[in-house]
Every structure is written in structure tokens, then in C-alpha cells.
PDB file of N, CA and C in Angstrom:
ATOM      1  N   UNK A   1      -0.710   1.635   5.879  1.00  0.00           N
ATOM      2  CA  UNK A   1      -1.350   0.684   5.007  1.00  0.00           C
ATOM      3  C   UNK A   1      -1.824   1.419   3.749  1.00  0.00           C
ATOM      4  N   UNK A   2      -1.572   0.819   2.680  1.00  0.00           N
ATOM      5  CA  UNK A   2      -2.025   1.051   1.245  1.00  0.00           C
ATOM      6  C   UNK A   2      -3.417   0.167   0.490  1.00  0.00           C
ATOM      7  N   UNK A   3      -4.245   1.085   0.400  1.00  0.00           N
ATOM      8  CA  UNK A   3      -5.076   0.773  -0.602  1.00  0.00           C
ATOM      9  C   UNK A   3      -5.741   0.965  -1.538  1.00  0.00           C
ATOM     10  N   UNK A   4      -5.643  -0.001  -2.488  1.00  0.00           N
ATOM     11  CA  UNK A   4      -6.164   0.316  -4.249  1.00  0.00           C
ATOM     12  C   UNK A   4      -7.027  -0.277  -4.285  1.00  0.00           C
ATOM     13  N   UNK A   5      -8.443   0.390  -4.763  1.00  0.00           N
ATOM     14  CA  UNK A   5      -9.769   0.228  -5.542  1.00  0.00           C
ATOM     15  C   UNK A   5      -9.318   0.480  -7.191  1.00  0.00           C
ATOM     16  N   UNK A   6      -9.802  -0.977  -7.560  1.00  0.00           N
ATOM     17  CA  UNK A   6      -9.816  -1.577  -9.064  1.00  0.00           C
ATOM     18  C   UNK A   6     -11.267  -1.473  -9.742  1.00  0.00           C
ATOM     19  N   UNK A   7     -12.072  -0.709 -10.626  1.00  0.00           N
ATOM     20  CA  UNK A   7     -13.329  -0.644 -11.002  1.00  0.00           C
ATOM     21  C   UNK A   7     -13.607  -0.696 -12.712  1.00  0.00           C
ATOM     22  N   UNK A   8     -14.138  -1.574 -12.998  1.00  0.00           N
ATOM     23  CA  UNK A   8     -14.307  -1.257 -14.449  1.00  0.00           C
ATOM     24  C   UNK A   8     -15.704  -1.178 -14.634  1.00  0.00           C
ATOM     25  N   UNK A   9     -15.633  -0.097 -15.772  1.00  0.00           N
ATOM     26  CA  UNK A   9     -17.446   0.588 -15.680  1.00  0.00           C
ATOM     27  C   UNK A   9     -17.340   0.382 -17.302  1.00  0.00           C
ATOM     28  N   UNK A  10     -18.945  -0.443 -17.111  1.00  0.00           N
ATOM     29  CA  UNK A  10     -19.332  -0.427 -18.632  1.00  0.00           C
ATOM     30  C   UNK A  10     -20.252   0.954 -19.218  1.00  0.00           C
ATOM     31  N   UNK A  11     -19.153   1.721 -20.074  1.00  0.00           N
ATOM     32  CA  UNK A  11     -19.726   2.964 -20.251  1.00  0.00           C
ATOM     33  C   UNK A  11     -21.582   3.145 -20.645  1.00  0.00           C
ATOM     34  N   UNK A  12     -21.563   1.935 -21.746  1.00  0.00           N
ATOM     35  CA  UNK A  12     -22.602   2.138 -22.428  1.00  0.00           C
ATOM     36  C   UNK A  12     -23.571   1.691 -21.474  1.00  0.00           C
ATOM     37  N   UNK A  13     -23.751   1.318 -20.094  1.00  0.00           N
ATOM     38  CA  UNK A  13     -25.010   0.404 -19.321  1.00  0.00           C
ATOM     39  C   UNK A  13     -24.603   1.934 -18.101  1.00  0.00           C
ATOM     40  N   UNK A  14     -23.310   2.405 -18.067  1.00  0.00           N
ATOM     41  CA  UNK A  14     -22.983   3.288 -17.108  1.00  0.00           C
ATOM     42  C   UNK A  14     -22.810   3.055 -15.662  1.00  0.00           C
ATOM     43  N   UNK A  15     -22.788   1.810 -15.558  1.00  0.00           N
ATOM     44  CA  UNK A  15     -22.638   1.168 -14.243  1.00  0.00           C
ATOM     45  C   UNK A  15     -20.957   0.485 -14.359  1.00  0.00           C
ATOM     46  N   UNK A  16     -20.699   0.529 -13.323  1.00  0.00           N
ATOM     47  CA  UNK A  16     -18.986  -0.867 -12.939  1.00  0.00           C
ATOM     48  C   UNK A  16     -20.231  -1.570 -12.666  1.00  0.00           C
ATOM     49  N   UNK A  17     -19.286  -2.868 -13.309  1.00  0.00           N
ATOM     50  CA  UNK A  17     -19.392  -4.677 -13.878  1.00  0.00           C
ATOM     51  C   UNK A  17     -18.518  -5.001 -12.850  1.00  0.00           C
ATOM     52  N   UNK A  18     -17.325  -4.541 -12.807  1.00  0.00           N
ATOM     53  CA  UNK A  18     -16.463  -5.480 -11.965  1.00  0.00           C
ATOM     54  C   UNK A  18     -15.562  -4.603 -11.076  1.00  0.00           C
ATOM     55  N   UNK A  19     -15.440  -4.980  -9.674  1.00  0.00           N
ATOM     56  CA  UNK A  19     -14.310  -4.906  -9.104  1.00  0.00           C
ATOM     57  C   UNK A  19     -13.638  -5.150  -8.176  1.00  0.00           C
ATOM     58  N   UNK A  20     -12.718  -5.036  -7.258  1.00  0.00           N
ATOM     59  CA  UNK A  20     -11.572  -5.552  -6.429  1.00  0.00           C
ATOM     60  C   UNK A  20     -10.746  -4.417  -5.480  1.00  0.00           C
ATOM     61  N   UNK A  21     -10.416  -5.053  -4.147  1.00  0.00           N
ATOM     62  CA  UNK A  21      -9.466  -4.493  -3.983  1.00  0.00           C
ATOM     63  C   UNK A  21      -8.247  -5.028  -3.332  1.00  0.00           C
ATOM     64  N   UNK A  22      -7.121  -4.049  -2.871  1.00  0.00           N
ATOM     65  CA  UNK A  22      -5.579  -4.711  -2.604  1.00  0.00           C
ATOM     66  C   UNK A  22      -5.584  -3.872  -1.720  1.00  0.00           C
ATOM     67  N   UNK A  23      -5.367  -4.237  -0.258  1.00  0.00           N
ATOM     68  CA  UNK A  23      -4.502  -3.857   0.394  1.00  0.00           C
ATOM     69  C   UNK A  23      -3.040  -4.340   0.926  1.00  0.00           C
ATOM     70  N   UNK A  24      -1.859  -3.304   1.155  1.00  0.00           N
ATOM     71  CA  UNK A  24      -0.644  -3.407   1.292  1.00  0.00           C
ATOM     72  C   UNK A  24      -0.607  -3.264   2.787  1.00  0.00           C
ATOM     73  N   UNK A  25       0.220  -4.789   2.889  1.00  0.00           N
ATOM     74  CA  UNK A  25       0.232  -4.810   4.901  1.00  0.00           C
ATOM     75  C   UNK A  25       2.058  -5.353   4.742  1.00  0.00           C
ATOM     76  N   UNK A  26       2.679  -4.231   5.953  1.00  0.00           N
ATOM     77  CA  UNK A  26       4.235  -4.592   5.970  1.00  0.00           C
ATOM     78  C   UNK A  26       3.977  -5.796   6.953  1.00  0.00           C
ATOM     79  N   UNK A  27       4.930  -6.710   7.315  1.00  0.00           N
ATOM     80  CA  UNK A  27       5.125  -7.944   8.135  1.00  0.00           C
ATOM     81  C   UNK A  27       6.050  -7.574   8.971  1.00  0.00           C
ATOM     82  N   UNK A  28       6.339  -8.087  10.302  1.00  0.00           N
ATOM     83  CA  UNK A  28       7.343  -7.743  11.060  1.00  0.00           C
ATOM     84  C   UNK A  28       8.190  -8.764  10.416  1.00  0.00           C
ATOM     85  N   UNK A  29       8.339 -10.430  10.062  1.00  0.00           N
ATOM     86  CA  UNK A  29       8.706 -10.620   9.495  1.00  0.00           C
ATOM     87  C   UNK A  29       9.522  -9.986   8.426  1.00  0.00           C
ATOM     88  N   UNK A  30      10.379 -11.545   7.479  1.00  0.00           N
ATOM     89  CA  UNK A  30      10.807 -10.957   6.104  1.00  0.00           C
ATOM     90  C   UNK A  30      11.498  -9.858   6.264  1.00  0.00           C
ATOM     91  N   UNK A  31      11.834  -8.896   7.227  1.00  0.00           N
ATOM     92  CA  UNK A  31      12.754  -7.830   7.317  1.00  0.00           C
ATOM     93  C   UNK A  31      11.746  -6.613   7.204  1.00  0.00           C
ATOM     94  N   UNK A  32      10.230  -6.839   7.353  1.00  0.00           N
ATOM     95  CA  UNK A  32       9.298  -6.101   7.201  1.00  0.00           C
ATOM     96  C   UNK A  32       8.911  -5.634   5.585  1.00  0.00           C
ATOM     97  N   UNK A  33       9.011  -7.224   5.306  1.00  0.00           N
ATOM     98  CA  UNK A  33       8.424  -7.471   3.889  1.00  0.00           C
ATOM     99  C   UNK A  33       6.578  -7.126   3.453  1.00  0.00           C
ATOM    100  N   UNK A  34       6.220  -6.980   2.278  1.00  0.00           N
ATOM    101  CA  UNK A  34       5.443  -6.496   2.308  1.00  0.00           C
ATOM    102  C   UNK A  34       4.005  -7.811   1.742  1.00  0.00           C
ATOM    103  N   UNK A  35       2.769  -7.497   1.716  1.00  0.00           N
ATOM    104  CA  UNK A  35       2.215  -8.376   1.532  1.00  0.00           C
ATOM    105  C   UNK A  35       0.919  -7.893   1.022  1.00  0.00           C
ATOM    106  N   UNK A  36       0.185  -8.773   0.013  1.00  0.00           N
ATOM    107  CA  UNK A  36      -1.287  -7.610  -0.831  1.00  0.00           C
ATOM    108  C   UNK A  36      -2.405  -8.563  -0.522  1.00  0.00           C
ATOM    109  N   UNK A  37      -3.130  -8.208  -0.036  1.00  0.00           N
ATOM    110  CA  UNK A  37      -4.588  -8.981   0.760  1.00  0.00           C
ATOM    111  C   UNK A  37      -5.429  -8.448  -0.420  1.00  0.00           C
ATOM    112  N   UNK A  38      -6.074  -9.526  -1.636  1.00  0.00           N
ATOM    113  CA  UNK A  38      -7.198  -9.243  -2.084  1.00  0.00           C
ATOM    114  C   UNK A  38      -8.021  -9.329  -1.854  1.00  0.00           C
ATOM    115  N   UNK A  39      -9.323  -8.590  -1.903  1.00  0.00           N
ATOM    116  CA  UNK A  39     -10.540  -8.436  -1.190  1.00  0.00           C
ATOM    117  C   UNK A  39     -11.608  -8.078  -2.115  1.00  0.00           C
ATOM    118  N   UNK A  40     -12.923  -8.216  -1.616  1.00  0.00           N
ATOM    119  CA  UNK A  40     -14.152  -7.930  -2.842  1.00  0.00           C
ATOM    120  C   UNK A  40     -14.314  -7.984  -3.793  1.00  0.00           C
ATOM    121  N   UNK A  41     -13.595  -9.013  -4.784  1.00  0.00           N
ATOM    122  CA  UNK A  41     -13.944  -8.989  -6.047  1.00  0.00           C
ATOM    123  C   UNK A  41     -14.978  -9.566  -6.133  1.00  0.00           C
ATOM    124  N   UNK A  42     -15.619  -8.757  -7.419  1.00  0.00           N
ATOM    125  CA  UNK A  42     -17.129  -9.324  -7.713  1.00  0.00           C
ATOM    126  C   UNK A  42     -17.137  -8.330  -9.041  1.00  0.00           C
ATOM    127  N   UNK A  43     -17.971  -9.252  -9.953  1.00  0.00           N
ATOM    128  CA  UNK A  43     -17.963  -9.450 -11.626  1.00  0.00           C
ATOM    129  C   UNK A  43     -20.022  -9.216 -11.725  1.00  0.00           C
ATOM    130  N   UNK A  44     -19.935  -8.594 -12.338  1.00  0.00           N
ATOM    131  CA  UNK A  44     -22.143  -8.225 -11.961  1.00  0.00           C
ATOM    132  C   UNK A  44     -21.903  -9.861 -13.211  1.00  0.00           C
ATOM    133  N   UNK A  45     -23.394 -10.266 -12.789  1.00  0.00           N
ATOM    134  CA  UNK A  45     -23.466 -11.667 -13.442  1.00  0.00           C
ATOM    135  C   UNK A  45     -23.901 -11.167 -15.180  1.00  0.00           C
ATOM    136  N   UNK A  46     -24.145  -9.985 -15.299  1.00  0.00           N
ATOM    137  CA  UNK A  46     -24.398  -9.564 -16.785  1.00  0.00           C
ATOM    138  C   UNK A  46     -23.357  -9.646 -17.511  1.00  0.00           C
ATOM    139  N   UNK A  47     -21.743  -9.790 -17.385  1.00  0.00           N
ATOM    140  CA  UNK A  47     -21.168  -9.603 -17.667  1.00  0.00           C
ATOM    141  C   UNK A  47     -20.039 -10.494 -17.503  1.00  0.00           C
ATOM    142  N   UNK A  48     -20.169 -11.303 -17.002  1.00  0.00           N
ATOM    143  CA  UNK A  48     -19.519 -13.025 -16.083  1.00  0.00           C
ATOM    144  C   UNK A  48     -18.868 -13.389 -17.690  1.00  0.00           C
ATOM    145  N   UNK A  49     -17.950 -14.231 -18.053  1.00  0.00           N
ATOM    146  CA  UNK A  49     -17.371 -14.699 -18.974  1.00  0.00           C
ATOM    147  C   UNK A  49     -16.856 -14.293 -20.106  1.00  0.00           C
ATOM    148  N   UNK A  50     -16.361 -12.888 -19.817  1.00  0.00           N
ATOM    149  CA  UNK A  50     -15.645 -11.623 -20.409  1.00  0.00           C
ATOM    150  C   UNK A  50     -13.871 -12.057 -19.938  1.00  0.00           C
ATOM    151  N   UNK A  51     -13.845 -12.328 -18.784  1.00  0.00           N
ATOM    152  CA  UNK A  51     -12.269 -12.489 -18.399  1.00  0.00           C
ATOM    153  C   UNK A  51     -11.977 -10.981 -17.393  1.00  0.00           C
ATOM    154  N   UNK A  52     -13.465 -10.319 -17.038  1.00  0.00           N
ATOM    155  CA  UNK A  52     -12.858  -9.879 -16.702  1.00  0.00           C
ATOM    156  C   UNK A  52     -12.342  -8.963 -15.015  1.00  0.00           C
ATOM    157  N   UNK A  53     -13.125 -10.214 -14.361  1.00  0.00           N
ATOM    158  CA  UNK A  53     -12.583 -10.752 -12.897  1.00  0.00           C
ATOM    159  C   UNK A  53     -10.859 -11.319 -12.787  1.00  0.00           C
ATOM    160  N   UNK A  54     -10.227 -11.637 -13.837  1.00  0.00           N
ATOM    161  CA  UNK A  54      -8.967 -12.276 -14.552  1.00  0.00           C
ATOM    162  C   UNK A  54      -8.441 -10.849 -14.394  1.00  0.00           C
ATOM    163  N   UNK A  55      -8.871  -9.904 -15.210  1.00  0.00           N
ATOM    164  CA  UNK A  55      -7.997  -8.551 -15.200  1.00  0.00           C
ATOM    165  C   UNK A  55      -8.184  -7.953 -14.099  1.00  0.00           C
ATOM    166  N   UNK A  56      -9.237  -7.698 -13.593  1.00  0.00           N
ATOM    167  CA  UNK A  56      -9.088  -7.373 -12.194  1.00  0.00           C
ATOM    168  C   UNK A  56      -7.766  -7.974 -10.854  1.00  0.00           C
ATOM    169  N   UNK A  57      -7.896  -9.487 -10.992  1.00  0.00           N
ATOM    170  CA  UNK A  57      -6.913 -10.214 -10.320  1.00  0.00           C
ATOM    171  C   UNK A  57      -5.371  -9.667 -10.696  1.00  0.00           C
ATOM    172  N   UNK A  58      -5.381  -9.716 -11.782  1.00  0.00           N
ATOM    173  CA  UNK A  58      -4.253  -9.231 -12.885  1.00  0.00           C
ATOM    174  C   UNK A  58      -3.603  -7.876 -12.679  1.00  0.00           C
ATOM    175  N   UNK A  59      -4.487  -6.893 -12.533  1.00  0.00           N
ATOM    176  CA  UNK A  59      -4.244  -5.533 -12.434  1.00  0.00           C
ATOM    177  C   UNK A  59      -3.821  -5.392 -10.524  1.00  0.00           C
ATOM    178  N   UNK A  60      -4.487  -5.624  -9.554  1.00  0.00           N
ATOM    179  CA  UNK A  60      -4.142  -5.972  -8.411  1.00  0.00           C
ATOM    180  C   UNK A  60      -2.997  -6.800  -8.076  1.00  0.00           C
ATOM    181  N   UNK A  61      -2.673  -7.726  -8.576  1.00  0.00           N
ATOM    182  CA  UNK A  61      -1.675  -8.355  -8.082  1.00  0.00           C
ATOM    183  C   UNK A  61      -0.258  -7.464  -9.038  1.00  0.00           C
ATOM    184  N   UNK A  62      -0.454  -7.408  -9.955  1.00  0.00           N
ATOM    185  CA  UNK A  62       0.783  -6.263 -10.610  1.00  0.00           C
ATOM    186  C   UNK A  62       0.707  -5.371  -9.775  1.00  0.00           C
ATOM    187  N   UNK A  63       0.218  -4.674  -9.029  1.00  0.00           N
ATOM    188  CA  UNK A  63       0.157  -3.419  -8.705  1.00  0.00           C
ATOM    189  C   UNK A  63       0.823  -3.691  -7.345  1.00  0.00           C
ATOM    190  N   UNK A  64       0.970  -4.864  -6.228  1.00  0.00           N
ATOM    191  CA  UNK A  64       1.203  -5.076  -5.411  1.00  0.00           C
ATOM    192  C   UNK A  64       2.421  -5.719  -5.848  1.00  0.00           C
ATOM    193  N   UNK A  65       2.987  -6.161  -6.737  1.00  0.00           N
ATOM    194  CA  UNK A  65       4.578  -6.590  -7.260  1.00  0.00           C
ATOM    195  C   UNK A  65       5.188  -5.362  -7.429  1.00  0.00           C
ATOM    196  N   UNK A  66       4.535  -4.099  -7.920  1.00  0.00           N
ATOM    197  CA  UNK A  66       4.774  -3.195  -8.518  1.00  0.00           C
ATOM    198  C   UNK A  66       5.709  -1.982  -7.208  1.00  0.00           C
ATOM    199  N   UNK A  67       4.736  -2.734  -6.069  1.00  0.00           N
ATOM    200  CA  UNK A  67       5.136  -1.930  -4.606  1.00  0.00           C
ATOM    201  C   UNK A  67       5.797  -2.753  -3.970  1.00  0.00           C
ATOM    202  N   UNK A  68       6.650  -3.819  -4.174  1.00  0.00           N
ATOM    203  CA  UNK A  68       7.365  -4.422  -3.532  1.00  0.00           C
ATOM    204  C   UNK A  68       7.100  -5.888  -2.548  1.00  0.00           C
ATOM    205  N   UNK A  69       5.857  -6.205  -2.984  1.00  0.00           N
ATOM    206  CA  UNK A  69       5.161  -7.478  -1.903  1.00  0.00           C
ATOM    207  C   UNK A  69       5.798  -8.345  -2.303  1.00  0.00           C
ATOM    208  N   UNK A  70       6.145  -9.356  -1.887  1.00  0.00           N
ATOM    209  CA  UNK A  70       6.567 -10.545  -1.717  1.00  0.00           C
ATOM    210  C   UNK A  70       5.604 -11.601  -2.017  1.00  0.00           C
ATOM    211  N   UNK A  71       4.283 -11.325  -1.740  1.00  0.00           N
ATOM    212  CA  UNK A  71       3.167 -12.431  -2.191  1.00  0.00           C
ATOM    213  C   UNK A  71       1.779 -11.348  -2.227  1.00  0.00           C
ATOM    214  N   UNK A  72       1.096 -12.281  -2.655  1.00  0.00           N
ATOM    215  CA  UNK A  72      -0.343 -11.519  -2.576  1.00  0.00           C
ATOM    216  C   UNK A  72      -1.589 -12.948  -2.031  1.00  0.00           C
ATOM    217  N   UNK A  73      -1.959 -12.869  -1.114  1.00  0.00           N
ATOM    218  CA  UNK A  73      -3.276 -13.419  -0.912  1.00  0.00           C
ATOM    219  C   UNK A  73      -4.529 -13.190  -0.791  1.00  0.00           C
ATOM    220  N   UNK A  74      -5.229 -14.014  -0.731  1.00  0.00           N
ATOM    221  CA  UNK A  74      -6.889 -13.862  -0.641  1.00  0.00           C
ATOM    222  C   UNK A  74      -7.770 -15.448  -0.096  1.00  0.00           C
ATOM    223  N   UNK A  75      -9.028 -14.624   0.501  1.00  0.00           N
ATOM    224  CA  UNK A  75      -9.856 -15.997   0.756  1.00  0.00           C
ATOM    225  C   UNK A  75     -10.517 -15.586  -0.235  1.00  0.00           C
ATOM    226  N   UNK A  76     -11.615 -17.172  -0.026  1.00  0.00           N
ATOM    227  CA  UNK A  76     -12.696 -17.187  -1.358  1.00  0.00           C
ATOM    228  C   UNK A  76     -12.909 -18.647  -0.755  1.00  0.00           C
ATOM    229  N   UNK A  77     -14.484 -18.558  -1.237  1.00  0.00           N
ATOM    230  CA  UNK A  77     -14.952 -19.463  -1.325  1.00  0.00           C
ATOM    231  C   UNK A  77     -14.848 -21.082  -1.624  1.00  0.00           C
ATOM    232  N   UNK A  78     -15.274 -22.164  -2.089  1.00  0.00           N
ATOM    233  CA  UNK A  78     -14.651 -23.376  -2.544  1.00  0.00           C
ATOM    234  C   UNK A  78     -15.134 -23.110  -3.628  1.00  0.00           C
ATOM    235  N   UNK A  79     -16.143 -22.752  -4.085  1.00  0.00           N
ATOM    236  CA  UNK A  79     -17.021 -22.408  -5.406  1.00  0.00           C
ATOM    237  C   UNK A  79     -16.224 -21.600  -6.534  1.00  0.00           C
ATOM    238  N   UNK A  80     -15.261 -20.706  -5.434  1.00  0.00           N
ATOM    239  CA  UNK A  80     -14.194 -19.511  -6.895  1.00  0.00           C
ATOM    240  C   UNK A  80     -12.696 -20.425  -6.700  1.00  0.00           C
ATOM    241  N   UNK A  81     -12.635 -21.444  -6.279  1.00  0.00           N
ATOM    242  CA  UNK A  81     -11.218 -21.992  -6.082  1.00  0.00           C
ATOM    243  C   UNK A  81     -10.550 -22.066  -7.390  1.00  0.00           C
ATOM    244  N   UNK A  82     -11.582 -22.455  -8.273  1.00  0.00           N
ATOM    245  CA  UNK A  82     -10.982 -23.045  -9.393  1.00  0.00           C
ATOM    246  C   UNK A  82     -10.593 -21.707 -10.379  1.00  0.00           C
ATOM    247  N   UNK A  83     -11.402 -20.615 -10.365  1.00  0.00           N
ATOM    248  CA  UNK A  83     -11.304 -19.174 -10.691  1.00  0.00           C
ATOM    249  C   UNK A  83      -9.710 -18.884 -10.479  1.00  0.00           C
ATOM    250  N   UNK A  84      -9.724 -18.805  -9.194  1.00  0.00           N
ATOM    251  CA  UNK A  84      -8.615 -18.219  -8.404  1.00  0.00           C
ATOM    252  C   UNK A  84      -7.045 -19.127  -8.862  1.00  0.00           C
ATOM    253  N   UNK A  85      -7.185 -20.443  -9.435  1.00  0.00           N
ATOM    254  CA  UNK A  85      -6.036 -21.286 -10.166  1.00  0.00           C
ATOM    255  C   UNK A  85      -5.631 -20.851 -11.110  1.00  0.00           C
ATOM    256  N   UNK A  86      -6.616 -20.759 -12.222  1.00  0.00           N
ATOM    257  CA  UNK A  86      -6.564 -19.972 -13.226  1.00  0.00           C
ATOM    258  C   UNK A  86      -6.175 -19.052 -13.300  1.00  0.00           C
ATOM    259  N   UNK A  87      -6.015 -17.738 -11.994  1.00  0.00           N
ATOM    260  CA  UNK A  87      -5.275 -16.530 -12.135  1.00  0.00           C
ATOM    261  C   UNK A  87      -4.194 -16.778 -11.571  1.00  0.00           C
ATOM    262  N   UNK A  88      -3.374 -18.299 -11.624  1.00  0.00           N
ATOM    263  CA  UNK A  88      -2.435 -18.208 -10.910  1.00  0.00           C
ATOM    264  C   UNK A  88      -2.259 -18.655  -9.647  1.00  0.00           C
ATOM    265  N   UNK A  89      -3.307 -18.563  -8.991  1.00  0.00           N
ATOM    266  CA  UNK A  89      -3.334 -18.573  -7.193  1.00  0.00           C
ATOM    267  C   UNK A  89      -3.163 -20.300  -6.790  1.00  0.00           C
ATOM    268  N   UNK A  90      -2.789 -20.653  -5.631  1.00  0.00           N
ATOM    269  CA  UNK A  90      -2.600 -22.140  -5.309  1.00  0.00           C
ATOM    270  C   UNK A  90      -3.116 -22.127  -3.770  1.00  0.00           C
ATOM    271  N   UNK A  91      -4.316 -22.933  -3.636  1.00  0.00           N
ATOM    272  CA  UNK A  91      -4.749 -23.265  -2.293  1.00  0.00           C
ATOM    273  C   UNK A  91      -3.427 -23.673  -1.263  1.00  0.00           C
ATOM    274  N   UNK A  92      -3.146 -22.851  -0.057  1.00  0.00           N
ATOM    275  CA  UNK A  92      -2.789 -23.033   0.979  1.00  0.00           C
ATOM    276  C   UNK A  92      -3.085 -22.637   2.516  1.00  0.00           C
ATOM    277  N   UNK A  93      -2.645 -23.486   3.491  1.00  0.00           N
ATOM    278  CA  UNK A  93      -3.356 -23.636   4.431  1.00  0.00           C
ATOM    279  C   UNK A  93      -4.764 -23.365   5.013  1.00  0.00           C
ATOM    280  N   UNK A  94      -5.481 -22.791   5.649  1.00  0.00           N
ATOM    281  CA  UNK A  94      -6.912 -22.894   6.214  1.00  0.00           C
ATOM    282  C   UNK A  94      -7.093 -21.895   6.830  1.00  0.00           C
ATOM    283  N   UNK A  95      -8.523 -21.322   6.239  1.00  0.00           N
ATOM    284  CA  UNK A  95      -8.774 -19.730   7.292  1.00  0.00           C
ATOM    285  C   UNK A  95      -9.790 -19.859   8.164  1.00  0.00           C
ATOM    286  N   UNK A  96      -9.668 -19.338   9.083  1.00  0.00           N
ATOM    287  CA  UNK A  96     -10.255 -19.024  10.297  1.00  0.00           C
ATOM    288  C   UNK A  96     -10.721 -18.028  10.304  1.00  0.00           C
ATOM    289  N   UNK A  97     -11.934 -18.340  11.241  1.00  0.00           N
ATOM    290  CA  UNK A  97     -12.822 -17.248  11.325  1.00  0.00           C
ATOM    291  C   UNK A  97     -13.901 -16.729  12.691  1.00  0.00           C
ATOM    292  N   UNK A  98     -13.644 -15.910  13.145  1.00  0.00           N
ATOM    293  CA  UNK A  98     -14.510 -15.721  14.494  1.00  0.00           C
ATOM    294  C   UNK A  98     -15.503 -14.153  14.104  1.00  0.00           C
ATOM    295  N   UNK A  99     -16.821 -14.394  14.397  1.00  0.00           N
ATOM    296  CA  UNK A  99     -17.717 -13.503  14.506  1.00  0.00           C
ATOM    297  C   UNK A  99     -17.869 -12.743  15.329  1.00  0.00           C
ATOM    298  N   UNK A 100     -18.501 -11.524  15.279  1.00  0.00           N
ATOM    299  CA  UNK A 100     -18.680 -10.776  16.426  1.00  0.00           C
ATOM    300  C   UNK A 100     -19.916 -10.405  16.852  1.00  0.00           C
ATOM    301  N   UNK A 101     -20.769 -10.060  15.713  1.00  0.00           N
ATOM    302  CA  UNK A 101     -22.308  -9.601  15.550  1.00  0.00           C
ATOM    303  C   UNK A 101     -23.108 -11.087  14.600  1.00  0.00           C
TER     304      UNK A 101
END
């Protein structure tokens, strides 16, 4: 399994504002096609309406075309659905979820 941490740091505050990550999972499927699970993105709210949760999405999902995936998914909330259109993404089927702790 492959994974890329995406971080953008606002030099002048010296902190990352935003970031994401991709992991690369092969499928037994597809001929053992490949597939990019986005995960943790988060944008600090100082900095929200820059676009640049968009480049984050952007830079991750290139990067997982870049290695051969076939698709890239992610959950999220109902609240980032409309976020997640905008970069492209299209609601399908329903996630499940079981706890442990």
C-alpha cells in the first residue's frame, strides 16, 4: 500500500492551513486494478475560501491517476457533499460503519 501526505503551510502564520491524504489499495478485482481512498482533508477555517481544499483534492487525485488507479474515492459528510461535486466527485452508493471503542 501507498501513501501520500498533501500539506500546504502558510509560510508567513508558519503553520499548514490545509491538508489530505491518498492512499493506493490494489483490488483483486479489475485484474488487480488500483484504487485512491481520500482521507483527512481539512482546510484551518482561517483560510476556508482560498480554493484551497480544491487543490488539495486536485493534487491527490492527479497523483493517484498518475499511479495508475482506475478511480479515486472518499467519504464525507452530507455537509461537504456539495464541496466534493465541485471537485468533480458524484455521490454513490452508502457507507457503512461499525465501531469498536
Amino acid at each position: 500500500m501507498t501513501i501520500l501526505i498533501c500539506v500546504i503551510e502558510d509560510k508567513d502564520l508558519g503553520k499548514i492551513v490545509a491538508t489530505g491524504s491518498v492512499f493506493i489499495e490494489k483490488k483483486f478485482i479489475r485484474n488487480c486494478g488500483k484504487v485512491g481512498h481520500v482521507e483527512d482533508v481539512v482546510v484551518d477555517s482561517s483560510v476556508r475560501g482560498k480554493k484551497l481544499g480544491k487543490k488539495v483534492i486536485e493534487f491527490l487525485s492527479d497523483y493517484a491517476r498518475g499511479v495508475g488507479c482506475y478511480k479515486v474515492i472518499l467519504d464525507c459528510s452530507v455537509d461537504n457533499v456539495p464541496f466534493y461535486e465541485r471537485c468533480g466527485f458524484k455521490q454513490k452508493e452508502v457507507q457503512m460503519v461499525k465501531y469498536f471503542i
